[in-house]
N, C-alpha and C. Protein backbone atom coordinates (compact mmCIF):
# COMPACT_ATOMS: atom_id res chain seq x y z
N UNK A 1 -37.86 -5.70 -52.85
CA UNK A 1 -36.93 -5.53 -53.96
C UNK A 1 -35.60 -4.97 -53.47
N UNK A 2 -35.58 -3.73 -52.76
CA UNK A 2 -34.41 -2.81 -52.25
C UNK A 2 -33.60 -4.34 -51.13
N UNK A 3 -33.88 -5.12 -50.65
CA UNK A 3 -33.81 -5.96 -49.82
C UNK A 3 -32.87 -7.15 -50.31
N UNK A 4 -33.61 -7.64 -51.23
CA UNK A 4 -33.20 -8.41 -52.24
C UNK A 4 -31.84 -7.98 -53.05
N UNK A 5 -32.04 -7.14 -53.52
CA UNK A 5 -30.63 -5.96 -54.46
C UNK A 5 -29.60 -6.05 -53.32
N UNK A 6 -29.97 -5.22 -51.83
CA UNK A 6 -28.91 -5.46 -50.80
C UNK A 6 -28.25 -6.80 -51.08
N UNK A 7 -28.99 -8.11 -50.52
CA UNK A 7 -28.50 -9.11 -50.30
C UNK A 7 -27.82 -10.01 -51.30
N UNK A 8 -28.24 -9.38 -52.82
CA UNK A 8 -27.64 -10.43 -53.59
C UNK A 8 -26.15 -9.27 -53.86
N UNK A 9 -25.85 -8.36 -53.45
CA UNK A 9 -24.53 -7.10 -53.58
C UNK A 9 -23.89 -7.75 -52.00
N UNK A 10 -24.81 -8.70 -50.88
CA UNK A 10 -23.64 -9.27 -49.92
C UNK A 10 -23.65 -8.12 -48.98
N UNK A 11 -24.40 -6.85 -49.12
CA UNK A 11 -23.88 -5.82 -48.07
C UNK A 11 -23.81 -6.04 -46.81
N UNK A 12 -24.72 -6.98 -46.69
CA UNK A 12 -25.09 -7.33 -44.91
C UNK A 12 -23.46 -8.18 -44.25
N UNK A 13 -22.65 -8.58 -45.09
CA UNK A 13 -21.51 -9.22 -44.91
C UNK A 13 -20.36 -7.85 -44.51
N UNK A 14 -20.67 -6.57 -45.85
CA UNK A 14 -19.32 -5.63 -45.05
C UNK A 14 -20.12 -5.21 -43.90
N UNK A 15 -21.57 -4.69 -43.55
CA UNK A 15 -21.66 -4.56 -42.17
C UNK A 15 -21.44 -5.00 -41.37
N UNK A 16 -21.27 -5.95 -41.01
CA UNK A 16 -20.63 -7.18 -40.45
C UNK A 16 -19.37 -6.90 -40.13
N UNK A 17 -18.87 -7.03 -41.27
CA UNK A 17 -17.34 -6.66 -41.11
C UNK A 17 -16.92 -5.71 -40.64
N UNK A 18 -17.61 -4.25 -40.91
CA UNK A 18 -17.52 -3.08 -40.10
C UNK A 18 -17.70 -3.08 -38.37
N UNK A 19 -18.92 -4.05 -38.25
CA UNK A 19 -18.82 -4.39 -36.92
C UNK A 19 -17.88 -4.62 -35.96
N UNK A 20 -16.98 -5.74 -36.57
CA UNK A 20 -15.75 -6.30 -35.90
C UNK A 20 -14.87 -5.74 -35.86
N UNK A 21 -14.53 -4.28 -36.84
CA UNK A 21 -13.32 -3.65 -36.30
C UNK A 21 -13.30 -3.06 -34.74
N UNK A 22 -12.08 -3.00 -34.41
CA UNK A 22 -11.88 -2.57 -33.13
C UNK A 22 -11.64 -0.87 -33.54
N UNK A 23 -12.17 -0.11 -32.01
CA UNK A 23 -11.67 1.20 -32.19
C UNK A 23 -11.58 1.46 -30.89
N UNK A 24 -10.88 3.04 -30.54
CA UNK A 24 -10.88 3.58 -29.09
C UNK A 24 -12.09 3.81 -28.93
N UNK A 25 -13.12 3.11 -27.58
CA UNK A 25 -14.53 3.70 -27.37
C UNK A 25 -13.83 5.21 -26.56
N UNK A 26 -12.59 5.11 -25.75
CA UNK A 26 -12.64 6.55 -25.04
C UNK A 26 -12.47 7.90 -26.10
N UNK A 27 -11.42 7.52 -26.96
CA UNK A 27 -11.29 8.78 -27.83
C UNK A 27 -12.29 8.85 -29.45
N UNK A 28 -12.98 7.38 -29.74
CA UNK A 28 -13.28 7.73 -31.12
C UNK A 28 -15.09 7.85 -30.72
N UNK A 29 -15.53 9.35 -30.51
CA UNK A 29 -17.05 9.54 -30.34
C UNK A 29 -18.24 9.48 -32.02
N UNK A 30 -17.02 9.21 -32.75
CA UNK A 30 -18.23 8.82 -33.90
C UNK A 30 -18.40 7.21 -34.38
N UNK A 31 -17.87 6.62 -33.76
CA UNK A 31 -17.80 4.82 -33.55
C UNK A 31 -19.18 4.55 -33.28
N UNK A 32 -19.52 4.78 -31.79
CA UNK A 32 -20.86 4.32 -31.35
C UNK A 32 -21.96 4.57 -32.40
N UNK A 33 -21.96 5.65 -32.72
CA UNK A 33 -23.00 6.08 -33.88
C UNK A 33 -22.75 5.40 -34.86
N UNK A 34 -21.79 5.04 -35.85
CA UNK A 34 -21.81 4.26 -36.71
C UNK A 34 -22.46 3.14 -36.49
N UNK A 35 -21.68 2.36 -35.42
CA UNK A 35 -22.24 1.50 -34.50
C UNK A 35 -23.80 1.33 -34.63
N UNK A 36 -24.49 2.02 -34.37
CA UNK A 36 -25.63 1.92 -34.12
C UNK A 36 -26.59 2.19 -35.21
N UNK A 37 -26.07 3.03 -36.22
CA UNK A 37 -26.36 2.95 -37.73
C UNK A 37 -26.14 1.56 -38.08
N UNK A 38 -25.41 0.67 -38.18
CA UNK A 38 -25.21 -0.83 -38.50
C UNK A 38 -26.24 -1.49 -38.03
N UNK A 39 -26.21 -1.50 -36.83
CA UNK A 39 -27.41 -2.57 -36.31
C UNK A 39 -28.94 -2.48 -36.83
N UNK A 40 -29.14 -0.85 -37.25
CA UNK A 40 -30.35 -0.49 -38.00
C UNK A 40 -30.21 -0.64 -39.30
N UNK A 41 -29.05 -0.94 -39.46
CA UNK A 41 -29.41 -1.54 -40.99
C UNK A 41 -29.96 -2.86 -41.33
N UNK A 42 -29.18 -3.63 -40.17
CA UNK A 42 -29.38 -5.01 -40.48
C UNK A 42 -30.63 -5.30 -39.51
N UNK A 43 -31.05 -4.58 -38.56
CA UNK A 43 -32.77 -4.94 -38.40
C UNK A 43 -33.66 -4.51 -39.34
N UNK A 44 -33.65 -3.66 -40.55
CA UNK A 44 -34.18 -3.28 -41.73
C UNK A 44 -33.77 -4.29 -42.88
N UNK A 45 -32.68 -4.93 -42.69
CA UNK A 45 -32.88 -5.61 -44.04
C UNK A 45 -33.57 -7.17 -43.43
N UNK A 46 -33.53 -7.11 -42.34
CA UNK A 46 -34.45 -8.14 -41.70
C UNK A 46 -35.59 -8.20 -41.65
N UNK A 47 -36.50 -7.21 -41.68
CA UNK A 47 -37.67 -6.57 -41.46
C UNK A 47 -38.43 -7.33 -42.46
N UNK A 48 -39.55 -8.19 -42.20
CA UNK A 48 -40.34 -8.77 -42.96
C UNK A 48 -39.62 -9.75 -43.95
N UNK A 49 -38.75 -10.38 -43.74
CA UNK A 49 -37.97 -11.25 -45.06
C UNK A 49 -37.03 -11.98 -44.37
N UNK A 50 -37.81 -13.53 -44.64
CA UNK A 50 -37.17 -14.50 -43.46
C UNK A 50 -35.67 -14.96 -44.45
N UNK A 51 -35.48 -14.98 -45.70
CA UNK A 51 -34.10 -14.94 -46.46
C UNK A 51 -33.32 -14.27 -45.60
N UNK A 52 -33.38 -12.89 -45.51
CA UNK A 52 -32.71 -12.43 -45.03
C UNK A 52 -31.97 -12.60 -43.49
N UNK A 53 -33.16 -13.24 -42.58
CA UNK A 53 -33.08 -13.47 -41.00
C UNK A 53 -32.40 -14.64 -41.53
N UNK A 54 -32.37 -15.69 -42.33
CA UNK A 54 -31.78 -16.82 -42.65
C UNK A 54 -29.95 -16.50 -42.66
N UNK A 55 -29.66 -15.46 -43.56
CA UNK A 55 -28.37 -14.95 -43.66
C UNK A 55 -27.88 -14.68 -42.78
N UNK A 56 -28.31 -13.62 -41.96
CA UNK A 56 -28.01 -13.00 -40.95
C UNK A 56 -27.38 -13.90 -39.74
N UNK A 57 -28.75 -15.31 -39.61
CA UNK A 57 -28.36 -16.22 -38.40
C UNK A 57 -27.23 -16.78 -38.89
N UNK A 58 -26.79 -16.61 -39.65
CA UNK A 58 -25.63 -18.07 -40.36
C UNK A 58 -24.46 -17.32 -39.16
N UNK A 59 -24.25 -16.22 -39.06
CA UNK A 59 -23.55 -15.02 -38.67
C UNK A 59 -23.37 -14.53 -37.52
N UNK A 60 -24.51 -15.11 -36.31
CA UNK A 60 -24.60 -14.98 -34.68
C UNK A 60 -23.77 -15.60 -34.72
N UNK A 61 -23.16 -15.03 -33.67
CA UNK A 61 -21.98 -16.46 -32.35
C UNK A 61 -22.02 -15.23 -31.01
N UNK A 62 -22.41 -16.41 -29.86
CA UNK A 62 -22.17 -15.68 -28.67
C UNK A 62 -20.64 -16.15 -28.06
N UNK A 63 -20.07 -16.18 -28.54
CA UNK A 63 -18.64 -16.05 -28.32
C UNK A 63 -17.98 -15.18 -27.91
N UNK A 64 -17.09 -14.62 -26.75
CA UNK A 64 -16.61 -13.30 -26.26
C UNK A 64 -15.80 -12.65 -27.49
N UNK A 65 -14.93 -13.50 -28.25
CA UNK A 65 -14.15 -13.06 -28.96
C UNK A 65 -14.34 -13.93 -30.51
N UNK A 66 -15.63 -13.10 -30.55
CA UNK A 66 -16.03 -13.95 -32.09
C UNK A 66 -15.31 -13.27 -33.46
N UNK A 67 -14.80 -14.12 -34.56
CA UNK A 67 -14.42 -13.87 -35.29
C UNK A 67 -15.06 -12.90 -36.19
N UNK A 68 -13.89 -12.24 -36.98
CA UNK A 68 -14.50 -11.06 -37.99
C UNK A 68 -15.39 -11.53 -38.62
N UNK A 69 -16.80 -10.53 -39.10
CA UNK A 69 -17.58 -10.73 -39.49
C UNK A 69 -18.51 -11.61 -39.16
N UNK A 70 -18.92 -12.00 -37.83
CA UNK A 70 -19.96 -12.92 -36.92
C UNK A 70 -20.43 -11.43 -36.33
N UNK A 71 -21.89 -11.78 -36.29
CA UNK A 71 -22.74 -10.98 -35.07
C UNK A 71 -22.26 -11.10 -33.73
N UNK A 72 -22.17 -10.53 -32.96
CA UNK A 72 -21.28 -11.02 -31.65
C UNK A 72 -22.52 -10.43 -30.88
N UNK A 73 -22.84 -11.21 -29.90
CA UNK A 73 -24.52 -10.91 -28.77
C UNK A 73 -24.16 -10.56 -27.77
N UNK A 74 -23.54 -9.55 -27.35
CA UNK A 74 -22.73 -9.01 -25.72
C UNK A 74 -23.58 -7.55 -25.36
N UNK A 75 -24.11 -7.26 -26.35
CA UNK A 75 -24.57 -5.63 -25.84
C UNK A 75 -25.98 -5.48 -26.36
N UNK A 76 -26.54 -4.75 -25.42
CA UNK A 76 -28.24 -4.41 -26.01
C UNK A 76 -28.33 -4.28 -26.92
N UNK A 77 -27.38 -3.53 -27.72
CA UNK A 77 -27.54 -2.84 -29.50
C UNK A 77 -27.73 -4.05 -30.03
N UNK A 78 -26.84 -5.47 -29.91
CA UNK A 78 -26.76 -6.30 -30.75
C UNK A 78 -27.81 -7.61 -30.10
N UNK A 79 -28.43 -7.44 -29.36
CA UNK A 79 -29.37 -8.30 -28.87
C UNK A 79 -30.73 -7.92 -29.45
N UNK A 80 -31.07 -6.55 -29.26
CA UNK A 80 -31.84 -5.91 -30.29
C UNK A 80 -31.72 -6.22 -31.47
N UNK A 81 -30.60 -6.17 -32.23
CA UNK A 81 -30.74 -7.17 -33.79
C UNK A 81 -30.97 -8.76 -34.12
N UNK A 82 -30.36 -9.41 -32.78
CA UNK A 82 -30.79 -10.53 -32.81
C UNK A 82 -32.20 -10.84 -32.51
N UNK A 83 -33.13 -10.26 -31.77
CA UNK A 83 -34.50 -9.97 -32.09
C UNK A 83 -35.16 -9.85 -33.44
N UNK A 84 -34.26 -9.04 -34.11
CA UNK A 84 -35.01 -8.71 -35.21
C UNK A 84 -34.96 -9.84 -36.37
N UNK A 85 -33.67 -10.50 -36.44
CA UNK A 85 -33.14 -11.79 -36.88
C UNK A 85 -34.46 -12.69 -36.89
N UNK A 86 -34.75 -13.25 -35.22
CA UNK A 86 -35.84 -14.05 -34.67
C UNK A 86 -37.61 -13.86 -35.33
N UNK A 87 -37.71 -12.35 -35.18
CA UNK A 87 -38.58 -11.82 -35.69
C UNK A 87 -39.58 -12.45 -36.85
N UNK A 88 -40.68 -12.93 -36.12
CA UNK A 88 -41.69 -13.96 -36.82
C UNK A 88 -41.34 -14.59 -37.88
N UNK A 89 -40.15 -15.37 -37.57
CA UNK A 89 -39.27 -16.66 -38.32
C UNK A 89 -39.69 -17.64 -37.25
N UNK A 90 -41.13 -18.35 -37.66
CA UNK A 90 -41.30 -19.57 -36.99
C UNK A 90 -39.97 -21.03 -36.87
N UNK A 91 -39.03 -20.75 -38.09
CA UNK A 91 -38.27 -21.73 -38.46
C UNK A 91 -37.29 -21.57 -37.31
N UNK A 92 -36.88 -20.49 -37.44
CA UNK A 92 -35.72 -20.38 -36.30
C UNK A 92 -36.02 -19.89 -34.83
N UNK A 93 -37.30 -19.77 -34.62
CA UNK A 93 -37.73 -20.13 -33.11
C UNK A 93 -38.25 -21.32 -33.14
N UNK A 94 -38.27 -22.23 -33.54
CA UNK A 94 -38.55 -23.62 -33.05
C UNK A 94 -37.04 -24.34 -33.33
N UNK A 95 -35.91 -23.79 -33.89
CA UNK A 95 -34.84 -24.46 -33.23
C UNK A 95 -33.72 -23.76 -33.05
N UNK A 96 -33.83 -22.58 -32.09
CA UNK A 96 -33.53 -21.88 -31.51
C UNK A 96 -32.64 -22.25 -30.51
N UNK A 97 -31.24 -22.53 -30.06
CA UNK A 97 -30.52 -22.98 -29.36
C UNK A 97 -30.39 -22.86 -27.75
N UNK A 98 -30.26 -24.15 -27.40
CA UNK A 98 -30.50 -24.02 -25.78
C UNK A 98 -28.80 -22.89 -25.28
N UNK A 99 -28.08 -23.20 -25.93
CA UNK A 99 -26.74 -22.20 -25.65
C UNK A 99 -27.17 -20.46 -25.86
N UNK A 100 -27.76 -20.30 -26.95
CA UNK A 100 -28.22 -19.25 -26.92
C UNK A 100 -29.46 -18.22 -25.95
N UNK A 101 -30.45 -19.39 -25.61
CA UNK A 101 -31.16 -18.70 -24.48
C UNK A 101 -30.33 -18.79 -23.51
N UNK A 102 -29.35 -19.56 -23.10
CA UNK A 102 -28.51 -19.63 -21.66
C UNK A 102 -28.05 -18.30 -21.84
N UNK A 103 -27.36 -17.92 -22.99
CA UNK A 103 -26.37 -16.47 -22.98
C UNK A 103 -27.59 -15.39 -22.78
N UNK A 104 -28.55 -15.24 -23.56
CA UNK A 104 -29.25 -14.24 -22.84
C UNK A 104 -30.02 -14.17 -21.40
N UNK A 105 -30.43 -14.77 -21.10
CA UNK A 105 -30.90 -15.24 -19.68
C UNK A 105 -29.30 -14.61 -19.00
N UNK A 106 -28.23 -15.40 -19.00
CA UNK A 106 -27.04 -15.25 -18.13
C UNK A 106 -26.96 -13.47 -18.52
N UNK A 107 -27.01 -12.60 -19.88
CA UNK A 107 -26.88 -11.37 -19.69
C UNK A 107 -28.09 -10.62 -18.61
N UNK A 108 -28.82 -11.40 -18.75
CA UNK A 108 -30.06 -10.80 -18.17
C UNK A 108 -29.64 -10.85 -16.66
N UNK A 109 -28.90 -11.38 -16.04
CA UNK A 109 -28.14 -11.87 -14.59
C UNK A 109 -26.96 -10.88 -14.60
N UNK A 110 -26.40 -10.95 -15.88
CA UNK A 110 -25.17 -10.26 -15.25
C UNK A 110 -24.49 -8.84 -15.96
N UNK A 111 -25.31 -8.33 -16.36
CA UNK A 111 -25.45 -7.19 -17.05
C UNK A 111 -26.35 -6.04 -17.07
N UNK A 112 -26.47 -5.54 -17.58
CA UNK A 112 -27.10 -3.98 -17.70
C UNK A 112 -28.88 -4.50 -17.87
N UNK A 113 -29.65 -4.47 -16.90
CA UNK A 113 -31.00 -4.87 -16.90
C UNK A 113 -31.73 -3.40 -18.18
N UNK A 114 -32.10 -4.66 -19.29
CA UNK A 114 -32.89 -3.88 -19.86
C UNK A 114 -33.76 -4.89 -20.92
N UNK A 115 -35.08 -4.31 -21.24
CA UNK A 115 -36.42 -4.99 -21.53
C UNK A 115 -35.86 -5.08 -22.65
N UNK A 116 -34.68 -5.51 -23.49
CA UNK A 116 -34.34 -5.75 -24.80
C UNK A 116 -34.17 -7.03 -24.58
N UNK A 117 -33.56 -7.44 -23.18
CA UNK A 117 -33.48 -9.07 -23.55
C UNK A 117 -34.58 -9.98 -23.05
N UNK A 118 -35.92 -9.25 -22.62
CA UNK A 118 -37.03 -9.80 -22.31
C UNK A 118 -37.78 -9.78 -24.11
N UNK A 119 -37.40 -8.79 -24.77
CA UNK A 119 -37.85 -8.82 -25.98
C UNK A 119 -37.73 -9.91 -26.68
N UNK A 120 -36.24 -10.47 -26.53
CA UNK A 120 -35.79 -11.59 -27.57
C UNK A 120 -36.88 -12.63 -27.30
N UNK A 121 -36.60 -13.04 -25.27
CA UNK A 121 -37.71 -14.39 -25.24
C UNK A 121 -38.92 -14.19 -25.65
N UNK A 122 -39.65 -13.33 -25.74
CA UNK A 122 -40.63 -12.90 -25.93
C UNK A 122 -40.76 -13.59 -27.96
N UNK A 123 -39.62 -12.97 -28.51
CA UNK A 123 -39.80 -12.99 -30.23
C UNK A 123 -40.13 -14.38 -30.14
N UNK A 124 -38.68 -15.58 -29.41
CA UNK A 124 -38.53 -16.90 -29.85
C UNK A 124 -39.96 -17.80 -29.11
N UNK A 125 -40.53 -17.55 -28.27
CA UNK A 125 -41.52 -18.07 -27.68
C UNK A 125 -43.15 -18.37 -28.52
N UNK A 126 -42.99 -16.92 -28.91
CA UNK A 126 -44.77 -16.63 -29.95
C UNK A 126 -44.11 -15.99 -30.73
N UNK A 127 -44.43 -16.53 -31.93
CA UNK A 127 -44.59 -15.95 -33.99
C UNK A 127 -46.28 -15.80 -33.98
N UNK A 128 -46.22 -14.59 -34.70
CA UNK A 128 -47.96 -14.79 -34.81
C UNK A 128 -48.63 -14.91 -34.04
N UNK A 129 -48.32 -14.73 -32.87
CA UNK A 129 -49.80 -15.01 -31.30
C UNK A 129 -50.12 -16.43 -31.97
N UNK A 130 -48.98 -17.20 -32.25
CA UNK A 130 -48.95 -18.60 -31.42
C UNK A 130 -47.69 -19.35 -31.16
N UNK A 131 -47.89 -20.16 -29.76
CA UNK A 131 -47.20 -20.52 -29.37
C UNK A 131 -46.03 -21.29 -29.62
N UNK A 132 -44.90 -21.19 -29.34
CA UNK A 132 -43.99 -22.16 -30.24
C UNK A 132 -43.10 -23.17 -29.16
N UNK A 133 -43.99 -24.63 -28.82
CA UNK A 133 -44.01 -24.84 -27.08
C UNK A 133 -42.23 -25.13 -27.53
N UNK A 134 -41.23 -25.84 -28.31
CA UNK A 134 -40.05 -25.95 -27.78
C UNK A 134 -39.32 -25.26 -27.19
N UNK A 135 -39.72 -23.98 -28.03
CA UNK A 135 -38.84 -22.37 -27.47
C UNK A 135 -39.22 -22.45 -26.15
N UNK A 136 -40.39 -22.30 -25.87
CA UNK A 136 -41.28 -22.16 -24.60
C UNK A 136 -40.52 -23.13 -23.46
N UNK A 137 -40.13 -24.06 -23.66
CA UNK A 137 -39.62 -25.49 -22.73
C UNK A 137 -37.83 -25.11 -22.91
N UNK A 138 -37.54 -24.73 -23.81
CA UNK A 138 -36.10 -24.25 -23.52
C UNK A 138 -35.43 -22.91 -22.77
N UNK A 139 -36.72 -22.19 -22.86
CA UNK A 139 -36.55 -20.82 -21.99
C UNK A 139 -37.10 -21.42 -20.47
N UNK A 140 -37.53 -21.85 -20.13
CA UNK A 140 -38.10 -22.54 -19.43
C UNK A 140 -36.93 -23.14 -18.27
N UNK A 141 -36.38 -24.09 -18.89
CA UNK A 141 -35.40 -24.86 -18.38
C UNK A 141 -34.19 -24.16 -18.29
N UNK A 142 -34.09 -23.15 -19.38
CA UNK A 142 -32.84 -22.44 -18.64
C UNK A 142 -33.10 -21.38 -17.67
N UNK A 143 -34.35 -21.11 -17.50
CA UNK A 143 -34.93 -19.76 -15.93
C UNK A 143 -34.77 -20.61 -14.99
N UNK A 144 -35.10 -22.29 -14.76
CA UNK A 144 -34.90 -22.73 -13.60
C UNK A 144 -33.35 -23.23 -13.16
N UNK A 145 -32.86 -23.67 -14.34
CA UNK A 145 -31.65 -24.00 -14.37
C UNK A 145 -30.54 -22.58 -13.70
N UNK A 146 -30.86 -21.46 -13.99
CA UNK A 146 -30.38 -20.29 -13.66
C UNK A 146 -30.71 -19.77 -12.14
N UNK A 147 -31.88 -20.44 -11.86
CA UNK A 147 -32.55 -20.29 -10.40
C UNK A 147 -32.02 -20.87 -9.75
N UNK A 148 -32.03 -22.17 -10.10
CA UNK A 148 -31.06 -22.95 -9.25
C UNK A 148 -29.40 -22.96 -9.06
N UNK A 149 -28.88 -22.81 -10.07
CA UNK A 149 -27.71 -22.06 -9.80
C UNK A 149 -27.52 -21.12 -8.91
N UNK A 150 -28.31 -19.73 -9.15
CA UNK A 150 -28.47 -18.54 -8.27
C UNK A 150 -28.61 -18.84 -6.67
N UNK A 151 -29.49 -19.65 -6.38
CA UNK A 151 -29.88 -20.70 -4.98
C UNK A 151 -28.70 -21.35 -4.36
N UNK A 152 -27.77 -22.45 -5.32
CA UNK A 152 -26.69 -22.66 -4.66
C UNK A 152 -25.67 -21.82 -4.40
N UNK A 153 -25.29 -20.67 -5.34
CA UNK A 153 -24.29 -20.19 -5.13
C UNK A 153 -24.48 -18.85 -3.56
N UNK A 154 -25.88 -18.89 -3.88
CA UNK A 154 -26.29 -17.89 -2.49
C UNK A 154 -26.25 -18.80 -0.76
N UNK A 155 -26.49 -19.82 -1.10
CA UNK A 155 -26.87 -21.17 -0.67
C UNK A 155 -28.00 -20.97 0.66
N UNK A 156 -28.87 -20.91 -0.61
CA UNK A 156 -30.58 -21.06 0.01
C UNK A 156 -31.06 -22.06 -0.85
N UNK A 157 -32.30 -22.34 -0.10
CA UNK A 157 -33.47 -23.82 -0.86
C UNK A 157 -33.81 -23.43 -1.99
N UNK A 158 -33.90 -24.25 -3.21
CA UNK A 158 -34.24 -23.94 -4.23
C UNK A 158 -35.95 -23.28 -4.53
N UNK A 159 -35.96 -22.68 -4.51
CA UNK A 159 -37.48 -21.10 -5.10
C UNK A 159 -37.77 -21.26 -5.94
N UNK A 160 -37.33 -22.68 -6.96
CA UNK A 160 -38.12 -22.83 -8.12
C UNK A 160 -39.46 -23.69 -8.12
């Protein structure tokens, strides 16, 4: 009900919007916290209610410089919500974008190693302890595709 009331009042849209403002990370120390109050909101209004993960996805873009009010997927905080988005929504792990596992996989390469973005493959792969083989074949193809990249640019034999 509380879920529902949120979403038909649109709130998940000014969080959003709150998201995208810019601020000083060096001088403004109550940003991050807000910050991070947001993202727990919108993994709570996600929480069990695929409407809601429905809204929410309209709203991802892994874009460096995504427009106001898009989820933007660059930092653990917000990869963690996109988890929660995914979150036993069989619908949207079975068409789950090959651009989108590339961007996490590629953070997983070139960023801050942490078991949040092993979480995501983990969500889009198995709903329910069962398998969801497209996800499965698109994560798939982009670990080797990434291997092999990694291989030429080191330029050793491919280890896949």
């Amino acid at each position: 009900m509380n879920q529902q009331l949120l979403r038909n009042m649109r709130v998940h849209k000014y969080v959003l919007g709150f998201l995208s403002v810019p601020y000083d990370k060096k001088n403004d120390v109550e940003m991050p916290k807000l910050i991070t109050l947001s993202h727990e909101f919108l993994r709570s209004f996600c929480r069990n209610n695929i409407e809601n993960q429905f809204r929410l996805y309209k709203h991802v873009s892994i874009e460096q410089n995504a427009k106001e009010g898009c989820l933007s997927v660059n930092t653990v905080e917000e990869v963690a919500t996109l988890t929660a988005i995914f979150k036993n929504n069989r619908i949207l792990c079975e068409n789950v974008s090959e651009e989108l596992i590339a961007h996490i996989i590629n953070m997983i390469e070139h960023k801050a190693r942490s078991a949040v973005y092993i979480e995501f493959l983990q969500t889009v792969v198995i709903v329910e302890e069962k398998e969801i083989k497209s996800a499965q074949e698109k994560v798939a193809e982009e670990v080797i595709l990434c291997n092999s990249l990694l291989c030429c640019q080191l330029g050793i034999g491919n280890i896949a």
